[in-house]
PDB file of N, CA and C in Angstrom:
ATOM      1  N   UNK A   1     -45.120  -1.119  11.733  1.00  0.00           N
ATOM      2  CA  UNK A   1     -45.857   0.026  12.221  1.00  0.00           C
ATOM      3  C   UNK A   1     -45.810   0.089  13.748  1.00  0.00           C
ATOM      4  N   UNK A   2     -45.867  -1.021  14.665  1.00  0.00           N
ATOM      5  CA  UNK A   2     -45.722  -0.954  15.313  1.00  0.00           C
ATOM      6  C   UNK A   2     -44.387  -0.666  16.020  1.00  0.00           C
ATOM      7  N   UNK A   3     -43.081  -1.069  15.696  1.00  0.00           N
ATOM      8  CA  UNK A   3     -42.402  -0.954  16.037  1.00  0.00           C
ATOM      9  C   UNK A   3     -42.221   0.672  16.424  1.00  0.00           C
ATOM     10  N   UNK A   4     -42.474   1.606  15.473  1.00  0.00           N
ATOM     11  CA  UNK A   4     -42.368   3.142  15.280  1.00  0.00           C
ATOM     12  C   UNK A   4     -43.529   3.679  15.724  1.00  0.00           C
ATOM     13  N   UNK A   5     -44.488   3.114  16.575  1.00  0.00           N
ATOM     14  CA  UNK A   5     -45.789   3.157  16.640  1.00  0.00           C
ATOM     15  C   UNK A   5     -46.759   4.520  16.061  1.00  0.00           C
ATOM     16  N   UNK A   6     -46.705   3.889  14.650  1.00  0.00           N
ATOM     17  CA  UNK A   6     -47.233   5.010  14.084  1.00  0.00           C
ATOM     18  C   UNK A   6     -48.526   3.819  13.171  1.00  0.00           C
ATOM     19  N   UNK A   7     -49.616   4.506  12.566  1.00  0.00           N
ATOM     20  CA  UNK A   7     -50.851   3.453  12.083  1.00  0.00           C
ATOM     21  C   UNK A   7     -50.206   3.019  10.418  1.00  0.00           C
ATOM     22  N   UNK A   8     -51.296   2.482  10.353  1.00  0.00           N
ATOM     23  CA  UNK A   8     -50.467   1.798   8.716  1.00  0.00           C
ATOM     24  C   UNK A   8     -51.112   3.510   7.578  1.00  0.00           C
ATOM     25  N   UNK A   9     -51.551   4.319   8.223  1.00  0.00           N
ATOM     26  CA  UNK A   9     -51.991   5.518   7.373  1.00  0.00           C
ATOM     27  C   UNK A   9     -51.236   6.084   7.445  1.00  0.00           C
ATOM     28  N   UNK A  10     -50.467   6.140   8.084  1.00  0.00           N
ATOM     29  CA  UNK A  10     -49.339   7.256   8.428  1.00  0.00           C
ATOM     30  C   UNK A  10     -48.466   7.830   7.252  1.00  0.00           C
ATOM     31  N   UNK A  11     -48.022   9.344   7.105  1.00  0.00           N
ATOM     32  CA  UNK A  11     -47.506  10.128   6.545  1.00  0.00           C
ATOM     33  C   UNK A  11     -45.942   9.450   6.369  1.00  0.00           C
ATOM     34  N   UNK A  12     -45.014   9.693   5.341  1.00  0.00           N
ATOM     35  CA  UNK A  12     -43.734   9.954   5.344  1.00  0.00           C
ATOM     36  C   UNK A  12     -43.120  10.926   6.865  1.00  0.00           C
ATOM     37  N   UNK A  13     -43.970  12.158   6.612  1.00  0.00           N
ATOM     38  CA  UNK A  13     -43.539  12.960   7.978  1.00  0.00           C
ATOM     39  C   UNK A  13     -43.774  12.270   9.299  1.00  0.00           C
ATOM     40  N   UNK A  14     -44.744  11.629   9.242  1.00  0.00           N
ATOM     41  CA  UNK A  14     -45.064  11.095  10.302  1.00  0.00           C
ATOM     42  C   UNK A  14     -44.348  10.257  10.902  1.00  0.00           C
ATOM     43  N   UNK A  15     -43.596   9.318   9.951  1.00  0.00           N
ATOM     44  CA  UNK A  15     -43.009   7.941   9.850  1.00  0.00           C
ATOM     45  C   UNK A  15     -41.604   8.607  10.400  1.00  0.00           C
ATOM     46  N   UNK A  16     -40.920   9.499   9.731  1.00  0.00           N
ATOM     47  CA  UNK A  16     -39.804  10.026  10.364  1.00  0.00           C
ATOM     48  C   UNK A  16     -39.863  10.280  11.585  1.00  0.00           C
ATOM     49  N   UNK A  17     -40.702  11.280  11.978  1.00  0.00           N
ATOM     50  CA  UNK A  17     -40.679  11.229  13.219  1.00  0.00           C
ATOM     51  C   UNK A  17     -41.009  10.399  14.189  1.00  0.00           C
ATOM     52  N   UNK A  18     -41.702   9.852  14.003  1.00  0.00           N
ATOM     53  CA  UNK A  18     -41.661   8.657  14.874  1.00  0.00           C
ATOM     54  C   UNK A  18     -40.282   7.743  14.868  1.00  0.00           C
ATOM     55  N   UNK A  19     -39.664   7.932  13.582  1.00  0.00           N
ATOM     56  CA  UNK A  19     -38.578   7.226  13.728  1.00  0.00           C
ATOM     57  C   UNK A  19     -37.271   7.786  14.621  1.00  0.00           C
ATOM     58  N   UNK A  20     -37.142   9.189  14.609  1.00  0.00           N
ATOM     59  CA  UNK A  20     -36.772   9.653  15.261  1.00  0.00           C
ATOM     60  C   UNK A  20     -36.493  10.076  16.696  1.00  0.00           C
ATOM     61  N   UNK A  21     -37.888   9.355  17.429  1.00  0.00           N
ATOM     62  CA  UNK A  21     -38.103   9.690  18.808  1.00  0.00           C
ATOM     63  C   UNK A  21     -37.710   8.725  19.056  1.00  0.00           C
ATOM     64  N   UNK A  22     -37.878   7.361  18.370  1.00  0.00           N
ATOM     65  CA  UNK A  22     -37.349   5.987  19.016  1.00  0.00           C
ATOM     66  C   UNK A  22     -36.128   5.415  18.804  1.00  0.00           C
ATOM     67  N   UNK A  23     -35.537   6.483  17.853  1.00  0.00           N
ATOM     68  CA  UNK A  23     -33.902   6.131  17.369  1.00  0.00           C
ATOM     69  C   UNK A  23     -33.109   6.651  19.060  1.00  0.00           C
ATOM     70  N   UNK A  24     -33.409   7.963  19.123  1.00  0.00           N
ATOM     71  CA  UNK A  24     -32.948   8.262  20.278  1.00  0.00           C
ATOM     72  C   UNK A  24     -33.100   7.491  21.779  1.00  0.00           C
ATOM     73  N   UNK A  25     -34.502   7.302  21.659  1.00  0.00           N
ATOM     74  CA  UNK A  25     -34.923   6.095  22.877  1.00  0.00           C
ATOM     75  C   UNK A  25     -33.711   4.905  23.050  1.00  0.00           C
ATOM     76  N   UNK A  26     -33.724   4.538  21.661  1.00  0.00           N
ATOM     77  CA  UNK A  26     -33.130   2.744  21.862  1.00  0.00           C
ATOM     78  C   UNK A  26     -31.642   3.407  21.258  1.00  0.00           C
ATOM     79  N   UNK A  27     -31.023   3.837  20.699  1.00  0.00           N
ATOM     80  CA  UNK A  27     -29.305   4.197  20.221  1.00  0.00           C
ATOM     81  C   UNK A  27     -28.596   3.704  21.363  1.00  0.00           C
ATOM     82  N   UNK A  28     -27.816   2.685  21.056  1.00  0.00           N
ATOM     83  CA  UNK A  28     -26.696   2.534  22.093  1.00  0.00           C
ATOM     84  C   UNK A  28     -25.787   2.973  22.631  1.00  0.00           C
ATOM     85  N   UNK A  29     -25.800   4.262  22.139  1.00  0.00           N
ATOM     86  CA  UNK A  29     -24.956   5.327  22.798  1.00  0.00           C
ATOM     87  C   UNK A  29     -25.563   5.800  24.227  1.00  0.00           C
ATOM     88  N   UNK A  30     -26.983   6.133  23.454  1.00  0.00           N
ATOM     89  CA  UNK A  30     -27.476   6.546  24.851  1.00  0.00           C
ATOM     90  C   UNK A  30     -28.043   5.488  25.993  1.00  0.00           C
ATOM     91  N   UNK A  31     -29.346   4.088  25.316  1.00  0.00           N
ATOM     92  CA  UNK A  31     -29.600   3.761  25.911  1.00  0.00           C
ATOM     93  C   UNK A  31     -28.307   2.152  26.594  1.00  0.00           C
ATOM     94  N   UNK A  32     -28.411   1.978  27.386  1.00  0.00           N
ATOM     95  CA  UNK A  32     -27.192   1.003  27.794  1.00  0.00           C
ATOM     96  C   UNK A  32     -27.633  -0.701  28.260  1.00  0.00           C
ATOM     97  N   UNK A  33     -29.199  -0.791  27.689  1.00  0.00           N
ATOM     98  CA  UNK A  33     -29.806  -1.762  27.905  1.00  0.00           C
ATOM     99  C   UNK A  33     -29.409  -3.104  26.834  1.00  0.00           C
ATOM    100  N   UNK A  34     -29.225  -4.023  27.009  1.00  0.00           N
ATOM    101  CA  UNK A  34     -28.385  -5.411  26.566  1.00  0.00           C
ATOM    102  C   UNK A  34     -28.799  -5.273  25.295  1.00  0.00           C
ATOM    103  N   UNK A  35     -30.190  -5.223  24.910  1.00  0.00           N
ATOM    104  CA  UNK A  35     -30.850  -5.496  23.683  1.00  0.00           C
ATOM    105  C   UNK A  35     -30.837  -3.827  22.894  1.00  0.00           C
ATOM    106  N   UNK A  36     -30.473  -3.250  23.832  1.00  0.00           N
ATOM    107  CA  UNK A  36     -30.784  -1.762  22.693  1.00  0.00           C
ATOM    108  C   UNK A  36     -30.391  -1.656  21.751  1.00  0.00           C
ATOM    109  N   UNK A  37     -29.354  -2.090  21.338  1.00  0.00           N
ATOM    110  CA  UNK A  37     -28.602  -2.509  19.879  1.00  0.00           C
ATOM    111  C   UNK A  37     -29.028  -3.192  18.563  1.00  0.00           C
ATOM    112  N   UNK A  38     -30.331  -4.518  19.199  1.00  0.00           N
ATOM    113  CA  UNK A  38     -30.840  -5.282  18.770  1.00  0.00           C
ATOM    114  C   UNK A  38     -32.029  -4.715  18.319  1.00  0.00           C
ATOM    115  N   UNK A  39     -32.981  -3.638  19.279  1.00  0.00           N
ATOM    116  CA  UNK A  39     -33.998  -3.187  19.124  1.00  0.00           C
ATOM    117  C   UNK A  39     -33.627  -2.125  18.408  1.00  0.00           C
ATOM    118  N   UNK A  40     -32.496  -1.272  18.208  1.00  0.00           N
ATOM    119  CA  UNK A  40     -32.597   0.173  17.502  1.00  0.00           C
ATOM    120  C   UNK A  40     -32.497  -0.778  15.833  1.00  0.00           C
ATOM    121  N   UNK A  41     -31.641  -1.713  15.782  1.00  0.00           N
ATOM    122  CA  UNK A  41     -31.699  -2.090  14.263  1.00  0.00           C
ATOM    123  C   UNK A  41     -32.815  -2.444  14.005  1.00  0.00           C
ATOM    124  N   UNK A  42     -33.966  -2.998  14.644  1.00  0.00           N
ATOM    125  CA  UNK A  42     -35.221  -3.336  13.959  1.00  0.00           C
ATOM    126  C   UNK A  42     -35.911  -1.950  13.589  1.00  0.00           C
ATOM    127  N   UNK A  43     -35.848  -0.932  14.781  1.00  0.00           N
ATOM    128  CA  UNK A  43     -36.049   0.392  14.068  1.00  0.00           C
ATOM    129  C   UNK A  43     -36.218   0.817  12.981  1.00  0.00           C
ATOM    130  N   UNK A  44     -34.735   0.917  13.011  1.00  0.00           N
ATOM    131  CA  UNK A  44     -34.026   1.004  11.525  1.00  0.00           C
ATOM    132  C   UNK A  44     -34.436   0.678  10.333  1.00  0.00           C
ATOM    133  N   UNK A  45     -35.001  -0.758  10.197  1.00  0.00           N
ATOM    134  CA  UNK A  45     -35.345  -1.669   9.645  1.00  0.00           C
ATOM    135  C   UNK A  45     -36.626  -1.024   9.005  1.00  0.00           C
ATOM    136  N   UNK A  46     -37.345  -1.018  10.299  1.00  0.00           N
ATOM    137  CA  UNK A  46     -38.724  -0.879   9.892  1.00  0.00           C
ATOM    138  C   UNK A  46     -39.240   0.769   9.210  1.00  0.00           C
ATOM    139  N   UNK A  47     -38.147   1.830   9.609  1.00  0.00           N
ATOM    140  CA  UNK A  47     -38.435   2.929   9.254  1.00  0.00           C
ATOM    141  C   UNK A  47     -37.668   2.604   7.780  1.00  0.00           C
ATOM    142  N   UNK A  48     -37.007   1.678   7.307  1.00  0.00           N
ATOM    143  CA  UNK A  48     -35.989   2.111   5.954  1.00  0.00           C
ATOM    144  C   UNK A  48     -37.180   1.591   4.798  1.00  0.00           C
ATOM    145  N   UNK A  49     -38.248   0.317   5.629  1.00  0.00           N
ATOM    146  CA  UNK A  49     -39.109  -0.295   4.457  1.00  0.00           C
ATOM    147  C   UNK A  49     -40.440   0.844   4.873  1.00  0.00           C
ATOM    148  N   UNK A  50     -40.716   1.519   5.499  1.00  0.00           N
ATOM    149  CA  UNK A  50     -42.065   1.998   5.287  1.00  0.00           C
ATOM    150  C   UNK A  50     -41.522   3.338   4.977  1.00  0.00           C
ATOM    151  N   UNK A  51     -40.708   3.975   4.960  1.00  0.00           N
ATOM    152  CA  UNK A  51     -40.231   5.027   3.962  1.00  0.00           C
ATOM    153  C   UNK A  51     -40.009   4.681   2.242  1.00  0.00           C
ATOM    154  N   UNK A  52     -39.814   3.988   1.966  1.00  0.00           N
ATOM    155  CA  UNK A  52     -39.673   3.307   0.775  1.00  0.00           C
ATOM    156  C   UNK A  52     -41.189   3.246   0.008  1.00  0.00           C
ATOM    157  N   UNK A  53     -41.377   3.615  -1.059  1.00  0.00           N
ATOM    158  CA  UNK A  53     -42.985   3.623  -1.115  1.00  0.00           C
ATOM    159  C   UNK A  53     -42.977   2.008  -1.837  1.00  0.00           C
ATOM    160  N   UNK A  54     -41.994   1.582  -2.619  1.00  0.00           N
ATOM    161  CA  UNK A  54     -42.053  -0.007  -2.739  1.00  0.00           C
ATOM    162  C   UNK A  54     -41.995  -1.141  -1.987  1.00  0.00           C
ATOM    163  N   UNK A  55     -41.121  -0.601  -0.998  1.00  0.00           N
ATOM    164  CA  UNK A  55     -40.913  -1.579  -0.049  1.00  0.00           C
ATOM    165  C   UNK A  55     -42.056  -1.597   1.156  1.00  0.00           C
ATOM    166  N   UNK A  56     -42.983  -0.503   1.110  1.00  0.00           N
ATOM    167  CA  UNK A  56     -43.922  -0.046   1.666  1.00  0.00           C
ATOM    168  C   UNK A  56     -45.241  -0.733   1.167  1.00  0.00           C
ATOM    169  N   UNK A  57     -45.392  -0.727  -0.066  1.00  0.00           N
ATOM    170  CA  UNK A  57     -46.141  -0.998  -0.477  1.00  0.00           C
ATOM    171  C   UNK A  57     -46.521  -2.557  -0.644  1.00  0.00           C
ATOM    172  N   UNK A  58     -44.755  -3.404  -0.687  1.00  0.00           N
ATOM    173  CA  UNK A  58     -44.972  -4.438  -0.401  1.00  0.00           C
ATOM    174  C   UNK A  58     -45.391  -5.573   0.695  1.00  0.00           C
ATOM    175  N   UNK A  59     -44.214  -4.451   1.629  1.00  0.00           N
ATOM    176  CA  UNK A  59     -44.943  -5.066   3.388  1.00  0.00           C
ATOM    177  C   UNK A  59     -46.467  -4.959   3.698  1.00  0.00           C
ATOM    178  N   UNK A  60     -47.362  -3.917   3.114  1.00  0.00           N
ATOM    179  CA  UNK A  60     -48.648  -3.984   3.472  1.00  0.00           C
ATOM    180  C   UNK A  60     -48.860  -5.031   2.428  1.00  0.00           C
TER     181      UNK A  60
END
């Protein structure tokens, strides 16, 4: 949740977008920082299990 900084109540819609503002933030295309690569996959990560309502359901 934090990573996407969105609360553990948070919407599907919500969750996207948030995933969305920070995909763009950290993408290594755009951003050119050592770890941005490292940090957009946890992103990733974290938006693929709290979209998931199982995998969601399990992390909480």
């Amino acid at each position: 949740y934090n990573l996407l900084g969105v609360s553990p109540k948070a919407t599907t819609k919500e969750i996207k977008s948030a995933y969305r503002r920070r995909a763009l933030e950290l993408h290594p295309d755009v951003n050119k920082a050592p770890d941005a690569s490292a940090r957009f996959n946890e992103v990733k990560e974290a938006y693929n299990v709290l979209v998931d309502p199982a995998r969601r359901e399990a992390y909480d």
